[in-house]
PDB file of N, CA and C in Angstrom:
ATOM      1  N   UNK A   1      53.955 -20.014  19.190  1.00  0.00           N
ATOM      2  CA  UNK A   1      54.864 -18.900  19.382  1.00  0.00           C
ATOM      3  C   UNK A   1      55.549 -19.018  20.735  1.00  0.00           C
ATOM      4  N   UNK A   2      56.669 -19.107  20.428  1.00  0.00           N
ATOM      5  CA  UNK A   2      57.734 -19.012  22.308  1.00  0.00           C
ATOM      6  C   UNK A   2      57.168 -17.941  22.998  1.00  0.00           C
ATOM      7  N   UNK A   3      57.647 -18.180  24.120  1.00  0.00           N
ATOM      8  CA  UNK A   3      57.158 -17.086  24.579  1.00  0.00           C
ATOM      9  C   UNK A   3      58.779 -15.701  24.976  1.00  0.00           C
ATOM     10  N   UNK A   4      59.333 -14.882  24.771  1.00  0.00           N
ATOM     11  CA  UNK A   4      59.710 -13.840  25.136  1.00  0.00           C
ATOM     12  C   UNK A   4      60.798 -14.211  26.106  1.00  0.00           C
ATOM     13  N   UNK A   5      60.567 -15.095  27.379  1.00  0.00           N
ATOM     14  CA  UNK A   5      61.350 -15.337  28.271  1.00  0.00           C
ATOM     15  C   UNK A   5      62.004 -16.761  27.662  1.00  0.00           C
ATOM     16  N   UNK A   6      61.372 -17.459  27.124  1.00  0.00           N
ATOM     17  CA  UNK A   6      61.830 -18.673  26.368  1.00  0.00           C
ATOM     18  C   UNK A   6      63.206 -18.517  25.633  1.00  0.00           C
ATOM     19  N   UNK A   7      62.777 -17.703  24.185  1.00  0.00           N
ATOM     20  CA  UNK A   7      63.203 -16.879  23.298  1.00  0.00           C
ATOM     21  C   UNK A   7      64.839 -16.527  24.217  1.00  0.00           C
ATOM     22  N   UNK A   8      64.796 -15.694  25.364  1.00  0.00           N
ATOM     23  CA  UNK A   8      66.024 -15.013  26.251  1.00  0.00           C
ATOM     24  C   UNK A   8      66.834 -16.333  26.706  1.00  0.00           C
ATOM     25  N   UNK A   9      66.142 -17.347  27.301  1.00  0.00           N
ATOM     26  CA  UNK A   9      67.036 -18.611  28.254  1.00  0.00           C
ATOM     27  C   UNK A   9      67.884 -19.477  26.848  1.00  0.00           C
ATOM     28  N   UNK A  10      66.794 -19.195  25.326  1.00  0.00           N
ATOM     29  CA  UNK A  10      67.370 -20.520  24.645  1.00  0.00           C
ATOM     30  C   UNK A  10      68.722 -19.549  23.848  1.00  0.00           C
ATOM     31  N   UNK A  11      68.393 -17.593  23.941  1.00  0.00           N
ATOM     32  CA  UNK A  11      69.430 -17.680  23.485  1.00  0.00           C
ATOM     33  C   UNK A  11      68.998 -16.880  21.842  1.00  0.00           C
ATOM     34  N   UNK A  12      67.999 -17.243  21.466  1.00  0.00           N
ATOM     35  CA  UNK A  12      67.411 -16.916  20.369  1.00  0.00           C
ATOM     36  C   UNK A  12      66.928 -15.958  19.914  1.00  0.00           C
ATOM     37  N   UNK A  13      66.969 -14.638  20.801  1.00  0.00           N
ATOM     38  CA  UNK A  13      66.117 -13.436  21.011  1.00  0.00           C
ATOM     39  C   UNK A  13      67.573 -12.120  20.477  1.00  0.00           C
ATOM     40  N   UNK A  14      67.331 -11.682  19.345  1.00  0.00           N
ATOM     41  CA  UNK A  14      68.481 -10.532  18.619  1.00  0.00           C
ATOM     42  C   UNK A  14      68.057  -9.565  18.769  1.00  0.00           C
ATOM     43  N   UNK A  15      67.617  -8.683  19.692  1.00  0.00           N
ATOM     44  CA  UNK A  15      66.742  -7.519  19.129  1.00  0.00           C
ATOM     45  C   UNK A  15      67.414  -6.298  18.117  1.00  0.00           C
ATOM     46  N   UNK A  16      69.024  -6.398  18.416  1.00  0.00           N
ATOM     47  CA  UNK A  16      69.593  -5.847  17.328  1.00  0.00           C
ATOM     48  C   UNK A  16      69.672  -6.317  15.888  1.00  0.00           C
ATOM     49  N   UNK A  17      69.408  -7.103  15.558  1.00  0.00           N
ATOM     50  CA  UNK A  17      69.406  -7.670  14.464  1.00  0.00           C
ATOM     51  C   UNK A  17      67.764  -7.196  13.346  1.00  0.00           C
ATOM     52  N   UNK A  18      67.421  -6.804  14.095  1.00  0.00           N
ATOM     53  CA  UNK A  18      65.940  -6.289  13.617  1.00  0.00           C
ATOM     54  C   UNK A  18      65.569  -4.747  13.779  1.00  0.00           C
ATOM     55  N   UNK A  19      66.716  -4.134  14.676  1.00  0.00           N
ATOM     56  CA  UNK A  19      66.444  -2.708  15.498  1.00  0.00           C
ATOM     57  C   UNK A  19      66.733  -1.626  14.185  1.00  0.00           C
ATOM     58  N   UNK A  20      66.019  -1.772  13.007  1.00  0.00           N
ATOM     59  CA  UNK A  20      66.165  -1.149  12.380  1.00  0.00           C
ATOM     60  C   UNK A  20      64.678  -1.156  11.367  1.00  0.00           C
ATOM     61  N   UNK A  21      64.420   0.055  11.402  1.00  0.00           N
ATOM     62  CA  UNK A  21      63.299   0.432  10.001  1.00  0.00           C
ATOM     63  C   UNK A  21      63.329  -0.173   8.903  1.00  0.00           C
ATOM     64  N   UNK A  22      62.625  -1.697   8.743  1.00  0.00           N
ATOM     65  CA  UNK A  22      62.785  -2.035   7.367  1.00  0.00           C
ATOM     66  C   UNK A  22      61.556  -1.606   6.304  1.00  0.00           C
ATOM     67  N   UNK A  23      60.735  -0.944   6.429  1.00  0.00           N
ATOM     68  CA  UNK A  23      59.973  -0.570   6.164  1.00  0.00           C
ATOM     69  C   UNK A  23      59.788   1.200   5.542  1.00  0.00           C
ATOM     70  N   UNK A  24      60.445   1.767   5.721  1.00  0.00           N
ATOM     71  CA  UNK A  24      60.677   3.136   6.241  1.00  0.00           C
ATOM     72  C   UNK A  24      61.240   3.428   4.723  1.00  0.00           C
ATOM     73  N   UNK A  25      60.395   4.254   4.049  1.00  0.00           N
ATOM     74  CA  UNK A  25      60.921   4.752   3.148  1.00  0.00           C
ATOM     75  C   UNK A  25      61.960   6.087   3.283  1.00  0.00           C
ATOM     76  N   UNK A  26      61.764   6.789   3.870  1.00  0.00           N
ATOM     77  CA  UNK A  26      63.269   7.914   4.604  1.00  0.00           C
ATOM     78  C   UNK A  26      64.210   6.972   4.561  1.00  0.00           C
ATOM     79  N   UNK A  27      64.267   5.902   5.561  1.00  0.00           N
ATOM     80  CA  UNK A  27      65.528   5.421   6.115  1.00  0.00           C
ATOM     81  C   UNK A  27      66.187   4.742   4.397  1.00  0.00           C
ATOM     82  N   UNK A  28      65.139   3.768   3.616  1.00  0.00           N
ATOM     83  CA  UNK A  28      65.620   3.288   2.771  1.00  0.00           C
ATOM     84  C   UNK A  28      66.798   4.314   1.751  1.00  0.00           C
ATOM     85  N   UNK A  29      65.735   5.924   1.532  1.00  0.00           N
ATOM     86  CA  UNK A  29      66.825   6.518   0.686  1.00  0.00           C
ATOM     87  C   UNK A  29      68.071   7.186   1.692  1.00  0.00           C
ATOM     88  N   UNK A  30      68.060   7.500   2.578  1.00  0.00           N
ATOM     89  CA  UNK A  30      69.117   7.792   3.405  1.00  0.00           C
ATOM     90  C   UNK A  30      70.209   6.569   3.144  1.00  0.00           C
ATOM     91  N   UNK A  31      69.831   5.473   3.139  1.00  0.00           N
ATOM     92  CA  UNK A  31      70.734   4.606   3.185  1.00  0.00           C
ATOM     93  C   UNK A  31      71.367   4.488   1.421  1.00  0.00           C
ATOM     94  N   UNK A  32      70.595   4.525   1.169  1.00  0.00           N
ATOM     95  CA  UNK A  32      70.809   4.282  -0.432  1.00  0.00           C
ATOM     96  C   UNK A  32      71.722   5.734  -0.588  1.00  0.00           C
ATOM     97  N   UNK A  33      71.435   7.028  -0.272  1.00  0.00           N
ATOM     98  CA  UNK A  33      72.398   7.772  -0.424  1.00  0.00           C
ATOM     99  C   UNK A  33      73.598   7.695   0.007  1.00  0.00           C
ATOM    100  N   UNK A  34      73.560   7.199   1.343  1.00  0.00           N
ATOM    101  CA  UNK A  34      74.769   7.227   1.876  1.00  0.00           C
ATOM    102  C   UNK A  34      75.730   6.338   1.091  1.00  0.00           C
ATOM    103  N   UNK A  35      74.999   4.772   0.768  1.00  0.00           N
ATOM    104  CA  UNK A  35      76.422   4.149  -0.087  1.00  0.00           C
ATOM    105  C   UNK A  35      76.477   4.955  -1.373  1.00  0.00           C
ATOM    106  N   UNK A  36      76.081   5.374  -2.274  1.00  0.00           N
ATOM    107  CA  UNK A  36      75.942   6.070  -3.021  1.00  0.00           C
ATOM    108  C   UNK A  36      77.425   7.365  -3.210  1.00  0.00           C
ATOM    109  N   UNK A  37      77.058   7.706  -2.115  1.00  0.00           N
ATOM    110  CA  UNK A  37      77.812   8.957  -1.740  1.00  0.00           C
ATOM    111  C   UNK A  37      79.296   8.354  -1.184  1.00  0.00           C
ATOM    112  N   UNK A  38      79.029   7.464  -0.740  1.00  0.00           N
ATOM    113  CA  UNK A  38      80.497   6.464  -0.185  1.00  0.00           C
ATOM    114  C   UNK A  38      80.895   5.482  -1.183  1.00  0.00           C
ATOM    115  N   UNK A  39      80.033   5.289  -2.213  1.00  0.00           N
ATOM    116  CA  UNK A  39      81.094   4.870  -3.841  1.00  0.00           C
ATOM    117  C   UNK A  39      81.462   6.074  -4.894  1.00  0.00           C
ATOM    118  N   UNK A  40      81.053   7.319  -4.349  1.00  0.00           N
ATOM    119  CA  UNK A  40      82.029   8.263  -5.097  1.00  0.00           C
ATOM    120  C   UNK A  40      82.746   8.589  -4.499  1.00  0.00           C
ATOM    121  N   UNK A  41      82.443   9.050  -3.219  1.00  0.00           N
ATOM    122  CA  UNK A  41      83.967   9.414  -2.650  1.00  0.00           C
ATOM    123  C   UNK A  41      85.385   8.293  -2.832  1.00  0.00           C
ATOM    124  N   UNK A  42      84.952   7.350  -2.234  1.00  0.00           N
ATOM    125  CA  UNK A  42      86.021   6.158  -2.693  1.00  0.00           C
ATOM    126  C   UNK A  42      86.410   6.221  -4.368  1.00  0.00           C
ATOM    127  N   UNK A  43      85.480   6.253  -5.290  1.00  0.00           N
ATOM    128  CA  UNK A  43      86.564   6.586  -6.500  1.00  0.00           C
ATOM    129  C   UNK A  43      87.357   7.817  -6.600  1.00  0.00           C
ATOM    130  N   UNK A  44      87.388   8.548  -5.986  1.00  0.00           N
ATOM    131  CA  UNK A  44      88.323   9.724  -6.206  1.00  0.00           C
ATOM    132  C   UNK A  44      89.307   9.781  -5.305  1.00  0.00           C
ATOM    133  N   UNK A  45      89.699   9.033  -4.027  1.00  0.00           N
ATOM    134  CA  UNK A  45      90.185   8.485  -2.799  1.00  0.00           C
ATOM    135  C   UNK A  45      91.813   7.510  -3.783  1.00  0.00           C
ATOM    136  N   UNK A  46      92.718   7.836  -3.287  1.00  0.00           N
ATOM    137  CA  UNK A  46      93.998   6.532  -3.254  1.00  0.00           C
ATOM    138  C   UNK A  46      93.674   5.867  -2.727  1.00  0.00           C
ATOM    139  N   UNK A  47      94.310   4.809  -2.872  1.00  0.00           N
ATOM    140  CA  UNK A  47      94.364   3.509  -1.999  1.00  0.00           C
ATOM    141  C   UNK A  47      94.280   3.335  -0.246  1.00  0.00           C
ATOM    142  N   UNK A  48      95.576   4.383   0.071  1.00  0.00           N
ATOM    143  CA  UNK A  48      95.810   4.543   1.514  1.00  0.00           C
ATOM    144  C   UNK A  48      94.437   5.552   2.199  1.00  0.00           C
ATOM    145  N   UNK A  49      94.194   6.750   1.203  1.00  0.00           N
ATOM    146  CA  UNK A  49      92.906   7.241   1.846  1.00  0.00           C
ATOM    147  C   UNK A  49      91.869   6.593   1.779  1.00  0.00           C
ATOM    148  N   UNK A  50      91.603   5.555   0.791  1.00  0.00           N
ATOM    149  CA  UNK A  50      90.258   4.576   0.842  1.00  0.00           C
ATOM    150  C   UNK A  50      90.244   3.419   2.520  1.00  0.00           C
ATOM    151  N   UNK A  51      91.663   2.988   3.000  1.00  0.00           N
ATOM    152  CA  UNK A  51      91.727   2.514   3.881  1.00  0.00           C
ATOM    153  C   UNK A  51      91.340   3.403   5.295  1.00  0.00           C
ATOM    154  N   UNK A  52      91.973   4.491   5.382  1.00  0.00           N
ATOM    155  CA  UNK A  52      91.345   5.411   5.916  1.00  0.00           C
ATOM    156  C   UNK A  52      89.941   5.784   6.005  1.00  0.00           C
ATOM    157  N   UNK A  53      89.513   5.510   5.036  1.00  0.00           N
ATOM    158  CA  UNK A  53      88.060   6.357   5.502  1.00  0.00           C
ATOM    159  C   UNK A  53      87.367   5.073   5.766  1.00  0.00           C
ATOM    160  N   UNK A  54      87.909   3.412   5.111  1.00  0.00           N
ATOM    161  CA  UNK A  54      87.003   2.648   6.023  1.00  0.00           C
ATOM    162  C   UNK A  54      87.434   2.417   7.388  1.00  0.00           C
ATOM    163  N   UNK A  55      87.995   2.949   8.034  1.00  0.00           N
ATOM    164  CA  UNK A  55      88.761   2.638   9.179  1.00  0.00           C
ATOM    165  C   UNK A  55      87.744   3.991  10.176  1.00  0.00           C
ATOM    166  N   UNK A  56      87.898   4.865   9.407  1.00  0.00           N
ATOM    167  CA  UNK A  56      86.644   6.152   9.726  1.00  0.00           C
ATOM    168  C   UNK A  56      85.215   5.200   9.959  1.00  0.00           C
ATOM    169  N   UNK A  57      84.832   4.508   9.191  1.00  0.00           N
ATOM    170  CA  UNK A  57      83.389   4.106   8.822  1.00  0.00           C
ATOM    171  C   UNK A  57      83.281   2.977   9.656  1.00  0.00           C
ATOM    172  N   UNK A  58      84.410   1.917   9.866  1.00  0.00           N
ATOM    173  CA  UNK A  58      84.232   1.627  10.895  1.00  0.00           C
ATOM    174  C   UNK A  58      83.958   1.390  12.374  1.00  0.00           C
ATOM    175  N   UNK A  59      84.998   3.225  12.413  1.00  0.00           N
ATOM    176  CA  UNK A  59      84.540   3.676  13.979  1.00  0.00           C
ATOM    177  C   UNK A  59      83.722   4.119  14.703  1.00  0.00           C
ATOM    178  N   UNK A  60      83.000   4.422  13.255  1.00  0.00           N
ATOM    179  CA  UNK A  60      81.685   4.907  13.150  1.00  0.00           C
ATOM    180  C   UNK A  60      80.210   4.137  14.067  1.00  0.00           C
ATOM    181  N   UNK A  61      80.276   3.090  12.982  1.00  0.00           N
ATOM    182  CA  UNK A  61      79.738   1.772  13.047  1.00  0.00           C
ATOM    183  C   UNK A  61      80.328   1.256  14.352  1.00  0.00           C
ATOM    184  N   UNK A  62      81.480   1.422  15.009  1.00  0.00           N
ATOM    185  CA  UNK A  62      81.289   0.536  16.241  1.00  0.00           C
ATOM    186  C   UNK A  62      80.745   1.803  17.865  1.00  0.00           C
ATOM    187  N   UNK A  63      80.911   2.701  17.128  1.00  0.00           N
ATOM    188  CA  UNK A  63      80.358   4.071  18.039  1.00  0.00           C
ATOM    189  C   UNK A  63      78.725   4.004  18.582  1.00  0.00           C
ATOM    190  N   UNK A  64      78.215   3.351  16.629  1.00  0.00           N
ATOM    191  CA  UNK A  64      76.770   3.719  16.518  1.00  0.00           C
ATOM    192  C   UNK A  64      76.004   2.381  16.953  1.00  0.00           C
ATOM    193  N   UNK A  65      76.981   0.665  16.970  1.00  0.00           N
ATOM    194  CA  UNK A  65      76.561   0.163  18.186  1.00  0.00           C
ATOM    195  C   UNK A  65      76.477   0.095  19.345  1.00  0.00           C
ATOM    196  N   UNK A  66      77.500   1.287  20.044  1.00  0.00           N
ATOM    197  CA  UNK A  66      77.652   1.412  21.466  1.00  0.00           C
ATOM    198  C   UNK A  66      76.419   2.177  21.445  1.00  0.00           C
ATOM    199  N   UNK A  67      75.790   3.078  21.333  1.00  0.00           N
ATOM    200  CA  UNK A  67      74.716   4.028  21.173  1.00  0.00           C
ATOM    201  C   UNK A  67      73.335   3.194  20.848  1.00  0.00           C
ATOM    202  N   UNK A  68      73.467   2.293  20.139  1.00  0.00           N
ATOM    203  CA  UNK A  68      72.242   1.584  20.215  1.00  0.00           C
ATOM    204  C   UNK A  68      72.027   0.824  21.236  1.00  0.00           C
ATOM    205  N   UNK A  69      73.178   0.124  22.187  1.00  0.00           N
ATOM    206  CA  UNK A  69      73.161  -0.922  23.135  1.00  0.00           C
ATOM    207  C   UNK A  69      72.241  -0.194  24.195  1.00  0.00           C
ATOM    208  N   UNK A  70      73.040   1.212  23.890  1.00  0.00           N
ATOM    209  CA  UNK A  70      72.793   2.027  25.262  1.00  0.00           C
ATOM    210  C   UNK A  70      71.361   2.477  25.376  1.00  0.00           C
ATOM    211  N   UNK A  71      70.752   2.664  24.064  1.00  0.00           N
ATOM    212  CA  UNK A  71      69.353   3.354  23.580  1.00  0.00           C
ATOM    213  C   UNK A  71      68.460   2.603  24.217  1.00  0.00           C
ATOM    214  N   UNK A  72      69.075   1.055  24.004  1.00  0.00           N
ATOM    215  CA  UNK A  72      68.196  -0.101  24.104  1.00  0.00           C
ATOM    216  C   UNK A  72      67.995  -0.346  25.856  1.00  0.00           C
ATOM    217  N   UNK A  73      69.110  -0.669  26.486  1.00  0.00           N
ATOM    218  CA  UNK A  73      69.000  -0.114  27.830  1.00  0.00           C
ATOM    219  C   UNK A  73      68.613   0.433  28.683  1.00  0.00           C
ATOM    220  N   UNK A  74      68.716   1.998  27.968  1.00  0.00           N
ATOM    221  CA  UNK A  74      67.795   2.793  28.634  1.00  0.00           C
ATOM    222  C   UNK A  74      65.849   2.276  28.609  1.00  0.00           C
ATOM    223  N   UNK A  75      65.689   2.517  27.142  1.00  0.00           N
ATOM    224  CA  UNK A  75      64.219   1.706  26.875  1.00  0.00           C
ATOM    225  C   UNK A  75      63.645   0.767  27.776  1.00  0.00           C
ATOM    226  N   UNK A  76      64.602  -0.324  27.655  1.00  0.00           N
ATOM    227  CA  UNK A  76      64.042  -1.380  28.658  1.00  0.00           C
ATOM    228  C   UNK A  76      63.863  -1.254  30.309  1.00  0.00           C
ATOM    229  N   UNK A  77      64.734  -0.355  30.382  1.00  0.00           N
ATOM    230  CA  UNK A  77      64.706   0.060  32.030  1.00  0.00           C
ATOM    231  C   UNK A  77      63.577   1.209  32.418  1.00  0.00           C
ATOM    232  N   UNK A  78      63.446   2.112  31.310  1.00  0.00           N
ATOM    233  CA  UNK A  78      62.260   2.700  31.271  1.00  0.00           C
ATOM    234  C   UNK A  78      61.107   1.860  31.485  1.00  0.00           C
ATOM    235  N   UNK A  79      60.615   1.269  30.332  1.00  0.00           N
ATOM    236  CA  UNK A  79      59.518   0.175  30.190  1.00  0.00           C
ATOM    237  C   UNK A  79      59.728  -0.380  31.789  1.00  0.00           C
ATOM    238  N   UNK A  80      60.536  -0.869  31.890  1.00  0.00           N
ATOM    239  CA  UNK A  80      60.468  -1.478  33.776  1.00  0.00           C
ATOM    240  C   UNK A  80      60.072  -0.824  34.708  1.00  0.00           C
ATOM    241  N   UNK A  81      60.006   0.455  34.735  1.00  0.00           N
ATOM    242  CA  UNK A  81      59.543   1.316  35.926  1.00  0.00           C
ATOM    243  C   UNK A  81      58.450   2.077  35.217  1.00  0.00           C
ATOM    244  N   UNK A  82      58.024   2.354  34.173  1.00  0.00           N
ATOM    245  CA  UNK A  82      56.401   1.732  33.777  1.00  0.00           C
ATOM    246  C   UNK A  82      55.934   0.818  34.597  1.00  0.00           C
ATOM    247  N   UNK A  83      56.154   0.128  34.237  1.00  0.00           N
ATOM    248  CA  UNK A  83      55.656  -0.958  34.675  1.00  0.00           C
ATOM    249  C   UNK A  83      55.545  -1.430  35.777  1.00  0.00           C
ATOM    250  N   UNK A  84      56.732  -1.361  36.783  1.00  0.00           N
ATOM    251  CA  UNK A  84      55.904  -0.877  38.045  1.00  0.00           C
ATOM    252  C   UNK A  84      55.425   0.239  38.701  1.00  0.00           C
ATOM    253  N   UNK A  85      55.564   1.337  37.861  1.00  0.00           N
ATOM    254  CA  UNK A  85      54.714   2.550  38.695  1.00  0.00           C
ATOM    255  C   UNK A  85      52.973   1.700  38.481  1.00  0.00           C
ATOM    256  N   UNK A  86      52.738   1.270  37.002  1.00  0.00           N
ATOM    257  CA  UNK A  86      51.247   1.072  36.843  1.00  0.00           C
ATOM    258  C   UNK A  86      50.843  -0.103  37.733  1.00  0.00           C
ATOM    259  N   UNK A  87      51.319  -1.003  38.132  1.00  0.00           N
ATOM    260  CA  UNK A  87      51.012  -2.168  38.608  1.00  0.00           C
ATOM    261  C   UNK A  87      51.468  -1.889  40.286  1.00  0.00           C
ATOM    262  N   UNK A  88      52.014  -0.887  40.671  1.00  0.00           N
ATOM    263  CA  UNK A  88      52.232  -0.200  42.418  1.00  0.00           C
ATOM    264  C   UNK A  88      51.108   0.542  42.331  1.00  0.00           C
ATOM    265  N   UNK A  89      50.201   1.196  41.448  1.00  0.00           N
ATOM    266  CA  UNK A  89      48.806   2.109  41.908  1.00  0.00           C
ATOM    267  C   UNK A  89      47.692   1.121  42.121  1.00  0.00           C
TER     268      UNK A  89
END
């Protein structure tokens, strides 16, 4: 197993790519509703409002990666001053 700092220098380390509940039965039907609910709305949608609302869903999605970057950020900088408050006593 690499080790963590390895993983960071080679480049290989996604933590977004995994930063999600795959396991999680909530999250699974939430998700399942949501496309669900976003292939009916789109059939009742024109053409130009179907572009629209992915243009909505997109902004969404690039909102809700700024918010995760930031989540993640914070976390890790937390965990860091953990970590040295416990290891300064």
């Amino acid at each position: 197993m690499k080790s963590i700092l390895q993983e960071l220098y080679r480049g290989t380390l996604f933590p977004e790519e995994t930063a999600f509940p795959k396991n999680d039965p909530v999250y699974r039907r939430k998700m399942r509703q949501m496309t669900e609910r976003t292939e009916q709305l789109e059939k009742r949608l024109s053409r130009g409002d179907r572009r629209r609302l992915d243009k909505l869903l997109d902004t969404y999605a690039d909102i809700s990666t700024i918010e995760a970057e930031e989540a993640f950020i914070v976390g890790y900088k937390l965990g860091a001053m953990l970590m040295i408050q416990v290891f300064g006593d």
